[in-house]
Protein backbone atom coordinates (compact mmCIF):
# COMPACT_ATOMS: atom_id res chain seq x y z
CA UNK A 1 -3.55 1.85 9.02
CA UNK A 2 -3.59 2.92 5.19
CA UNK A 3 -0.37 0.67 4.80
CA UNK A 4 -1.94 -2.25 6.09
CA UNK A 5 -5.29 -1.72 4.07
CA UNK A 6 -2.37 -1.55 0.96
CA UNK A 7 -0.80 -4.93 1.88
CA UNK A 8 -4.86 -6.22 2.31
CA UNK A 9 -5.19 -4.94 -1.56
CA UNK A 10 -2.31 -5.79 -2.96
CA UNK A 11 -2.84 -9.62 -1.37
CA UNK A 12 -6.39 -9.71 -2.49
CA UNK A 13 -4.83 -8.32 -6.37
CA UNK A 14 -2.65 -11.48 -6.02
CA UNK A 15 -5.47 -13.87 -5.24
CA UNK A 16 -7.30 -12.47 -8.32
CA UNK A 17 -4.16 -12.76 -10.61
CA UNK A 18 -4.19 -16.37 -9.49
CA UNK A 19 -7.57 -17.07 -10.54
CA UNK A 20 -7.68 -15.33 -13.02
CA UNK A 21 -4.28 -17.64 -14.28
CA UNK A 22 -6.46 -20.55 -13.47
CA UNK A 23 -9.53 -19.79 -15.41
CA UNK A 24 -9.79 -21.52 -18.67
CA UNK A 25 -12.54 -18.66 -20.64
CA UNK A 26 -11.07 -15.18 -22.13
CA UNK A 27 -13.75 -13.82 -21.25
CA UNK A 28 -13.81 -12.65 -17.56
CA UNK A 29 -16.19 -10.27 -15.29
CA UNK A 30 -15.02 -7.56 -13.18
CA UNK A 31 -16.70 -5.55 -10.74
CA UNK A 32 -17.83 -1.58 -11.31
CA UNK A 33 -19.63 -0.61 -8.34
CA UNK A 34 -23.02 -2.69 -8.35
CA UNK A 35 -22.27 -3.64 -12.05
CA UNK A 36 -20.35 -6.56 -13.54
CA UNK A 37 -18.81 -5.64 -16.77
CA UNK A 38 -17.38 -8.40 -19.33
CA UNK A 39 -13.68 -8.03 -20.21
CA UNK A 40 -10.91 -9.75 -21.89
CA UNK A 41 -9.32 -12.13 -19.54
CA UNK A 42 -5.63 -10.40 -20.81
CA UNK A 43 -7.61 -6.49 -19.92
CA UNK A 44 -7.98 -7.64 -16.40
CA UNK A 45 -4.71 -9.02 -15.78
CA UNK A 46 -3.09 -6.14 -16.95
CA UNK A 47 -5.33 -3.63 -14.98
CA UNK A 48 -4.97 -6.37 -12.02
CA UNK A 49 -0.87 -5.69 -12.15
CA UNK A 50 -0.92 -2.08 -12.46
CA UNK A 51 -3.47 -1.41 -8.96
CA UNK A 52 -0.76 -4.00 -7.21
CA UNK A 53 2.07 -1.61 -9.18
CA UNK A 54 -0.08 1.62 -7.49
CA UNK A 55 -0.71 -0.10 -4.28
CA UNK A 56 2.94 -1.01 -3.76
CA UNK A 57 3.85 2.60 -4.98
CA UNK A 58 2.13 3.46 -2.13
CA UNK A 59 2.97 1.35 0.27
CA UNK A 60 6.72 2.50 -0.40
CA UNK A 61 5.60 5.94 0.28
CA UNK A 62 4.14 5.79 3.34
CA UNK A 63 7.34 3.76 4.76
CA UNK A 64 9.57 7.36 3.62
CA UNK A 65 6.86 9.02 5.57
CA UNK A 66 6.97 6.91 8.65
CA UNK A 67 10.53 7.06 8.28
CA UNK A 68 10.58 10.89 8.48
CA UNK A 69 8.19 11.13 11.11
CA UNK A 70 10.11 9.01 12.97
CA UNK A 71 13.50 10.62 12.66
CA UNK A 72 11.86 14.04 13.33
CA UNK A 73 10.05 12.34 16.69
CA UNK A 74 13.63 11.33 17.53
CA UNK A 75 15.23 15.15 17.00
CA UNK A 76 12.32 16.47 19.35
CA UNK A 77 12.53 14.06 21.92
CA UNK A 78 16.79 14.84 21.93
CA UNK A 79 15.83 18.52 21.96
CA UNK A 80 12.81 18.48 24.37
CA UNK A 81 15.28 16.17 27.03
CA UNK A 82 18.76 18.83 26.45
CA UNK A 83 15.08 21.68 27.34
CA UNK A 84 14.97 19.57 30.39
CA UNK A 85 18.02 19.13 32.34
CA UNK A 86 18.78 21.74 34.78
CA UNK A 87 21.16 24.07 34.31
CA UNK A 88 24.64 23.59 34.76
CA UNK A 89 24.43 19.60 34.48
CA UNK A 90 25.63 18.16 31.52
């Protein structure tokens, strides 16, 4: 669930980036809660490329964790299953 809200972020970052290339003005808007503050069009893009930078951080992090939850699942189903054969079968 969080990785997919990261891959939602980091596409919406790329959207912006894209707009943001597109826009003619230096001067650009960004969003602070319910206010809009003025910036530097250069300001955004580089705080625009280091939340895709954090968000793909993350994204890399959670795929280790999956990974290791995964392999550990694996271990307890092989343990739980050797738990469950009856004795003397192999």
């Amino acid at each position: 669930m969080q990785k997919q809200q990261y891959f939602l972020q980091s596409a919406e970052i790329d959207n912006a980036l894209k707009a943001l290339e597109e826009s003619s003005g230096e001067k650009v808007y960004r969003s602070a809660g319910p206010l809009l503050i003025e910036t530097t069009k250069d300001a955004s893009e580089k705080k625009l490329k280091e939340d895709k930078e954090l968000s793909e951080t993350r994204v890399k992090m959670l795929e280790k964790q999956e990974k290791k939850m995964i392999e550990k699942l694996d271990e307890l189903r092989t343990e739980i299953q050797g738990m469950m054969k009856p004795p003397g079968s192999s």
